[in-house]
Protein backbone atom coordinates (compact mmCIF):
# COMPACT_ATOMS: atom_id res chain seq x y z
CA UNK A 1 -1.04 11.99 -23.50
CA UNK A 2 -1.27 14.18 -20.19
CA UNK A 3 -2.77 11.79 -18.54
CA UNK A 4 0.22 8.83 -19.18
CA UNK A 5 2.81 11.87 -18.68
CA UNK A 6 1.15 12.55 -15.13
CA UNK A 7 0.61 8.39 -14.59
CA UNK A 8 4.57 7.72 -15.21
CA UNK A 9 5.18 10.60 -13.18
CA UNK A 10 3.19 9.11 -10.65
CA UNK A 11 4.94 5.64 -10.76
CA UNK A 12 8.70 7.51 -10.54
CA UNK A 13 7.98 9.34 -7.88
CA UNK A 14 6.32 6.24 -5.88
CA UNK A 15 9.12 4.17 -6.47
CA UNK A 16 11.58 6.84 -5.95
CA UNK A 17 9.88 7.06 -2.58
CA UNK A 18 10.12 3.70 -2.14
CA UNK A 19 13.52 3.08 -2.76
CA UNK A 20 14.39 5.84 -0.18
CA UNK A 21 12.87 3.84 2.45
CA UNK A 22 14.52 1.34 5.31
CA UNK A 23 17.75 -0.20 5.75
CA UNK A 24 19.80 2.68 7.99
CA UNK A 25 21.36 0.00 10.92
CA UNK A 26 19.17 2.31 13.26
CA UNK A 27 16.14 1.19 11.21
CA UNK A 28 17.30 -2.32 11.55
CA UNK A 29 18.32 -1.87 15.05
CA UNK A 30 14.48 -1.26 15.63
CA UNK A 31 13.11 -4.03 13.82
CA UNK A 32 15.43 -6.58 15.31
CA UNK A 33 13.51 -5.24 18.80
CA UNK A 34 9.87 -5.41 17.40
CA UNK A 35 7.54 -7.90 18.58
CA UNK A 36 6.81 -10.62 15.86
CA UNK A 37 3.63 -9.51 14.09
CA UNK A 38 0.45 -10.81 16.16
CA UNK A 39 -1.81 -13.42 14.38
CA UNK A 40 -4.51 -10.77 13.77
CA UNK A 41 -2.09 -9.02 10.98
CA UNK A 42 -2.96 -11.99 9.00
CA UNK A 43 -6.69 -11.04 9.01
CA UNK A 44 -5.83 -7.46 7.75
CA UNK A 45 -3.00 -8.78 5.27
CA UNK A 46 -5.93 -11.41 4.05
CA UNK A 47 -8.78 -8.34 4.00
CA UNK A 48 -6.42 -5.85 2.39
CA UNK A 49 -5.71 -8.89 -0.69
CA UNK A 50 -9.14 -10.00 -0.94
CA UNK A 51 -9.98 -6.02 -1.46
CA UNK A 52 -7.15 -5.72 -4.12
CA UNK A 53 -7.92 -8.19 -5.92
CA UNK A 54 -10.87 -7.02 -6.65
CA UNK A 55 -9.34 -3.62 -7.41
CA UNK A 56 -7.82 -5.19 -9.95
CA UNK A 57 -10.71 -6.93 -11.48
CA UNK A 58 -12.38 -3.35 -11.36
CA UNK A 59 -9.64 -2.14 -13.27
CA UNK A 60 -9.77 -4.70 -16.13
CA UNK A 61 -13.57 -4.30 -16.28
CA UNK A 62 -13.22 -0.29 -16.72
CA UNK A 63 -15.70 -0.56 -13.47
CA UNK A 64 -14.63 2.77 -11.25
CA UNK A 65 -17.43 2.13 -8.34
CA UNK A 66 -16.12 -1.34 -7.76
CA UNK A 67 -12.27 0.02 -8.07
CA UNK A 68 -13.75 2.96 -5.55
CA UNK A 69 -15.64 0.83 -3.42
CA UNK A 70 -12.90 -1.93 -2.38
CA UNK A 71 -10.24 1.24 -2.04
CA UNK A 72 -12.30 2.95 0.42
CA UNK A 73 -12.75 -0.53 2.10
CA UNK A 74 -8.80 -1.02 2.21
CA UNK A 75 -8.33 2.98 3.51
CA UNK A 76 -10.51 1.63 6.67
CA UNK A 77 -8.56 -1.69 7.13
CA UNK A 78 -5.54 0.35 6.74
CA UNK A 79 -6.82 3.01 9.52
CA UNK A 80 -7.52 -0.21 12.15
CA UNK A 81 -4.27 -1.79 11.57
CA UNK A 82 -2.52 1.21 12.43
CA UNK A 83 -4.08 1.41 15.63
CA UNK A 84 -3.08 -2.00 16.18
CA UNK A 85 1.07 -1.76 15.09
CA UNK A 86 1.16 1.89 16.44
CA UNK A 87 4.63 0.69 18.31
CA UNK A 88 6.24 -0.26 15.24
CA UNK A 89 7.79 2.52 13.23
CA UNK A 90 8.64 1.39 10.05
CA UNK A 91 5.33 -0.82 10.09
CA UNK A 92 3.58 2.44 10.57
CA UNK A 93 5.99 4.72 7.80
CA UNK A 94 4.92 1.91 5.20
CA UNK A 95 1.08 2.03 5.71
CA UNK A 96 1.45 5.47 5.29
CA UNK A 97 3.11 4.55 2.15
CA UNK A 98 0.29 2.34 1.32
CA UNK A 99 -2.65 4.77 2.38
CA UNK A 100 -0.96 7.66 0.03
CA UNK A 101 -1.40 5.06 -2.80
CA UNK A 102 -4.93 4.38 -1.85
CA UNK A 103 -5.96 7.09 -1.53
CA UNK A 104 -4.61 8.48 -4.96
CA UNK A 105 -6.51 5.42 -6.41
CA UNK A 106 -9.72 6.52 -4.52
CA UNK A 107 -9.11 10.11 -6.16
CA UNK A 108 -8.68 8.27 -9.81
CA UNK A 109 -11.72 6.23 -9.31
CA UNK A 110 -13.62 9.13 -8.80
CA UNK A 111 -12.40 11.12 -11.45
CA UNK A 112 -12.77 8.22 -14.12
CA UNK A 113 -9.54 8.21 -14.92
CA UNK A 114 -8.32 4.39 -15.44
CA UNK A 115 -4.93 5.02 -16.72
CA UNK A 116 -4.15 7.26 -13.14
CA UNK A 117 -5.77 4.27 -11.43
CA UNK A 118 -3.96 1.81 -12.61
CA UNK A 119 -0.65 3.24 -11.63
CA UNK A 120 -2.05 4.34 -8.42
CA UNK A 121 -2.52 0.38 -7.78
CA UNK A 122 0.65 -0.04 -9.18
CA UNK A 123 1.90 1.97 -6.58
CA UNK A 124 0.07 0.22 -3.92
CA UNK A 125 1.28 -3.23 -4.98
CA UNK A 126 4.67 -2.15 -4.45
CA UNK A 127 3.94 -0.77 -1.46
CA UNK A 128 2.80 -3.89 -0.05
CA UNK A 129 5.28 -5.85 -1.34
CA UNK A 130 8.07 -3.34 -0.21
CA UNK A 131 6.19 -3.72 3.11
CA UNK A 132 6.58 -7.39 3.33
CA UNK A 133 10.16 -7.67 2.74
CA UNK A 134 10.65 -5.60 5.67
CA UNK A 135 8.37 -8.32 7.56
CA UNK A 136 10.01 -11.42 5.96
CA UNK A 137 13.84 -9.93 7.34
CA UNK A 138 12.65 -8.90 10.68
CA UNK A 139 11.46 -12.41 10.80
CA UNK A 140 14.26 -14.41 9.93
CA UNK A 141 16.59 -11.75 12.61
């Protein structure tokens, strides 16, 4: 019971996070200036969703190394591709987003806990999807 107490606070507090985010016009004023994303944020977007996916089929086999292993490979994606979008604010703000996620699953994995790891990824999906909305509107600006 503590465990789904501390996973739904988890997930409210993510999402309340979350839907504090973008949209200020000075936010948009930024993004209408950003440089269209460069072809190589496909190859992280691609890595970062082959690694989830797998997350996820570490989380419906119970298997916390495999959950574990492919977080730890997204935290390292993550840390390149903010190297390579430093100039883009509310890119960076939503990795950082993303790696708090992460790393919370990491922290889950470890500790066995698959209810805590499953909202973690929960967490992380929305980050990513929150994450490419923002990319989809600067696009069509």
């Amino acid at each position: 019971m503590k465990n789904a107490l501390f996973g739904l606070a988890c997930l409210l507090a993510g999402l309340a996070v979350l839907a504090d985010c973008p949209a200020g016009a000075q936010e948009r004023k930024d993004r209408q200036g950003a440089r269209p994303p460069a072809r190589e944020a496909s190859v992280w977007m691609e890595a970062k969703l082959e690694h989830a996916q797998k997350v996820l089929a570490g989380l419906t086999r119970g298997d916390f190394e495999m959950i574990k292993k492919h977080a730890q490979s997204m935290q390292v994606i993550s840390y390149l591709e903010k190297w390579d979008r430093a100039d883009l604010p509310e890119y960076k703000r939503q990795i950082g987003y993303f790696d708090e996620a992460n790393k919370e699953l990491i922290r889950q994995a470890n500790n066995k806990n698959i209810q805590g790891a499953t909202v973690a990824y929960t967490l992380l999906t929305v980050s990513c999807v929150h994450c490419h909305n923002i990319v989809r509107d600067t696009k069509k600006k």
